[in-house]
C-alpha atoms as a PDB file:
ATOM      1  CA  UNK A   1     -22.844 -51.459 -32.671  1.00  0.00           C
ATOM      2  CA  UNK A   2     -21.588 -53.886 -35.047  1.00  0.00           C
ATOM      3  CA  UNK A   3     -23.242 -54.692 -38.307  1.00  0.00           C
ATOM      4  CA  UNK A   4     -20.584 -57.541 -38.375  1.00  0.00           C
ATOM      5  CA  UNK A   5     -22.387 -59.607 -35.413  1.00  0.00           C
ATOM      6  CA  UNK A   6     -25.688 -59.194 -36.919  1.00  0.00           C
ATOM      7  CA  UNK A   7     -24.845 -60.630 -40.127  1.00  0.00           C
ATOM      8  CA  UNK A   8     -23.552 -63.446 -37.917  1.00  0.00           C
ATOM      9  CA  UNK A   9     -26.493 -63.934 -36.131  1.00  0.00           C
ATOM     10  CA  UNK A  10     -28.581 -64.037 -38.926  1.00  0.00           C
ATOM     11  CA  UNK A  11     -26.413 -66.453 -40.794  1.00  0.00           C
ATOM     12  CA  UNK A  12     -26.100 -68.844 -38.016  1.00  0.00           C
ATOM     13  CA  UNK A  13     -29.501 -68.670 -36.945  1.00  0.00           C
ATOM     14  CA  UNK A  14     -30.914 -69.321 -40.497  1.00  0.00           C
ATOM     15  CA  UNK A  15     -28.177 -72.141 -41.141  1.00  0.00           C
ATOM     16  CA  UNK A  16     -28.977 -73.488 -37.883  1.00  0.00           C
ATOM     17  CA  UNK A  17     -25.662 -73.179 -36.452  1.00  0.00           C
ATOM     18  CA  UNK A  18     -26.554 -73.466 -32.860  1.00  0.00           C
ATOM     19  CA  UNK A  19     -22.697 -73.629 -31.459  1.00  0.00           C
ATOM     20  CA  UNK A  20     -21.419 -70.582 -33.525  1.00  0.00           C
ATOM     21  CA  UNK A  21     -24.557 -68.846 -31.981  1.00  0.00           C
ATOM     22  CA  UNK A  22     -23.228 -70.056 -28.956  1.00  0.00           C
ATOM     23  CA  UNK A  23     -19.737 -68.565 -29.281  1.00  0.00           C
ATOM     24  CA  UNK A  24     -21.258 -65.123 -31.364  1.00  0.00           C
ATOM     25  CA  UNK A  25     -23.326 -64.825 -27.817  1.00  0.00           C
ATOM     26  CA  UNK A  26     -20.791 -64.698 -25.584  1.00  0.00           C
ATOM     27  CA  UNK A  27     -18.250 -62.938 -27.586  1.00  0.00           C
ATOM     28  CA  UNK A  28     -20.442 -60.194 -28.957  1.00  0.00           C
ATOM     29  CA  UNK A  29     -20.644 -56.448 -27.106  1.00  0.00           C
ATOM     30  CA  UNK A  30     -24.578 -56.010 -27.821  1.00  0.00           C
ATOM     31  CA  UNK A  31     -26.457 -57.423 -24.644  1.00  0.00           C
ATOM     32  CA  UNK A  32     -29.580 -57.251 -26.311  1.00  0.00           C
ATOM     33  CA  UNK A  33     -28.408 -59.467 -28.564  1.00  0.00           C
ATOM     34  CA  UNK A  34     -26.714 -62.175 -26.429  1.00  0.00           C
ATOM     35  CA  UNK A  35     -29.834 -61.809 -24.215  1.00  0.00           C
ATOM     36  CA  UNK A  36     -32.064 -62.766 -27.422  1.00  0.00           C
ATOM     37  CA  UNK A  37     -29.613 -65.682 -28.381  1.00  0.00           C
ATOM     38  CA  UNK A  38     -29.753 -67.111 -24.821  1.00  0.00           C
ATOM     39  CA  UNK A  39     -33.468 -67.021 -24.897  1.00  0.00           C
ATOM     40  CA  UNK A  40     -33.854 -68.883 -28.626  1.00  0.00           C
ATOM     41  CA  UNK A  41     -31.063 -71.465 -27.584  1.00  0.00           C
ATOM     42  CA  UNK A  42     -33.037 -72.034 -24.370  1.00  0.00           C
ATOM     43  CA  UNK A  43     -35.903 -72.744 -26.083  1.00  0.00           C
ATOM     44  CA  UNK A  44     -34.275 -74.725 -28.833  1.00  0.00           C
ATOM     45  CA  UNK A  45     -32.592 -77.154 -26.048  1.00  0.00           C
ATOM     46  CA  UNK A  46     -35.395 -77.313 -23.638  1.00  0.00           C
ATOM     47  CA  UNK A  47     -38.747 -76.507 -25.207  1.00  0.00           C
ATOM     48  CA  UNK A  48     -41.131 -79.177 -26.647  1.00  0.00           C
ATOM     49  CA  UNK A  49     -43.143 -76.233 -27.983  1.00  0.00           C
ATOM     50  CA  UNK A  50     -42.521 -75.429 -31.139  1.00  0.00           C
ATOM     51  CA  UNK A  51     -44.198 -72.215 -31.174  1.00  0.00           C
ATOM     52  CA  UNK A  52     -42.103 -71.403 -28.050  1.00  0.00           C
ATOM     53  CA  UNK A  53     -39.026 -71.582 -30.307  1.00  0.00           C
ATOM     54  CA  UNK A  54     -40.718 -69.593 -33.487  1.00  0.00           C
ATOM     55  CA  UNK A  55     -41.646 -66.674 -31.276  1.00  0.00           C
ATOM     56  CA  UNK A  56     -37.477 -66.774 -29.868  1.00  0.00           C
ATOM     57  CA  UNK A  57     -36.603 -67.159 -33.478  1.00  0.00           C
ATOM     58  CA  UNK A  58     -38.607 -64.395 -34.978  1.00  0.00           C
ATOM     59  CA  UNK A  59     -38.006 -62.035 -31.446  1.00  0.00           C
ATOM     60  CA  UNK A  60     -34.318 -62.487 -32.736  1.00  0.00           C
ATOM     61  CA  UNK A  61     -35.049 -61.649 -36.624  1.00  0.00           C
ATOM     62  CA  UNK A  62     -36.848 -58.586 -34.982  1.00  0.00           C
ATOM     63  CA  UNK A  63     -34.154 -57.253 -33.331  1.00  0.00           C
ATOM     64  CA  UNK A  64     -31.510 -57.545 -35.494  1.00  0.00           C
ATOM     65  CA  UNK A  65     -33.497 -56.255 -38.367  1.00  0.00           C
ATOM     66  CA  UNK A  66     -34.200 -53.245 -35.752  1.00  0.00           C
ATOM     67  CA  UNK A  67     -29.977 -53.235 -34.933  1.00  0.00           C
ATOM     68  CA  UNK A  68     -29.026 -53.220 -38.886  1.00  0.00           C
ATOM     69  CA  UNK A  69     -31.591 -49.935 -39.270  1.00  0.00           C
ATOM     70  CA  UNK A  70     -29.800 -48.428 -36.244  1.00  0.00           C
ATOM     71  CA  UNK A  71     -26.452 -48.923 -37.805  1.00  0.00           C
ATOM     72  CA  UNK A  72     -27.382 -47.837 -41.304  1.00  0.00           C
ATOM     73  CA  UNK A  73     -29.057 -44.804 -39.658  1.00  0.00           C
ATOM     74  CA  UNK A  74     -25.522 -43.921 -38.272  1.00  0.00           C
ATOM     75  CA  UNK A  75     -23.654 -44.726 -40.983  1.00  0.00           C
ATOM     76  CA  UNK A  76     -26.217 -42.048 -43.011  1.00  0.00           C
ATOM     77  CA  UNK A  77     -26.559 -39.702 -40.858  1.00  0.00           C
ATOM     78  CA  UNK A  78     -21.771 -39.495 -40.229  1.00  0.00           C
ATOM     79  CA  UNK A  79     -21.818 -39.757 -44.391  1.00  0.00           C
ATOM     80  CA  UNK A  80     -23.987 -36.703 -44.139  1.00  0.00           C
ATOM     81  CA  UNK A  81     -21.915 -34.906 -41.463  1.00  0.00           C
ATOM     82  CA  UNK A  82     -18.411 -35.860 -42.924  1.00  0.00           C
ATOM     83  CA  UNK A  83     -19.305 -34.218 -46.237  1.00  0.00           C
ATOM     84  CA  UNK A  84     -20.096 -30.696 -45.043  1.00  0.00           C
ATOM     85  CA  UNK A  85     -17.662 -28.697 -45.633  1.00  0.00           C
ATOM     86  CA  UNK A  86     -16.276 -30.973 -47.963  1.00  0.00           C
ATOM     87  CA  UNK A  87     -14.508 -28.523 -51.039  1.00  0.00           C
ATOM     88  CA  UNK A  88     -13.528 -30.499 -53.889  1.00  0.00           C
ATOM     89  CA  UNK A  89     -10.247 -29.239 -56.404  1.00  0.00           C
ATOM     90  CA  UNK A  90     -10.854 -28.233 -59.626  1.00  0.00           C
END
């Protein structure tokens, strides 16, 4: 995972950025995340609903708010494994 694409995602989709979404989709390794990008840029392009396009737009906030918790849960949990054993010098 990583927290680099997310912070893209978020910046671009609250900026409004629809082509670097674009590009962040098909570049990025996360499928979830491409898959949620198609689906709000599908809606943004084709749907005369706006609620259509809030519920893509807020699925997306969901899941990369989910992704960041993931990745900070990782981070924790190698800070707390890389500092057993850990002797510091006098």
């Amino acid at each position: 995972m990583n927290r680099l694409d997310y912070d893209r995602a978020l910046y671009y989709a609250h900026r409004s950025q629809w082509d670097n979404l674009l590009l962040l989709m098909v570049r990025t390794d996360d499928d979830l995340l491409s898959k949620r990008i198609g689906h709000l840029l599908h809606a943004y392009h084709f749907s005369n609903d706006y609620t259509v396009i809030e519920r893509k737009m807020f699925g997306l906030l969901r899941y990369i708010d989910h992704a960041n918790e993931q990745v900070d849960e990782e981070w924790m949990t190698g800070m707390d494994d890389s500092s057993v054993g850990t002797s510091y010098p006098d």
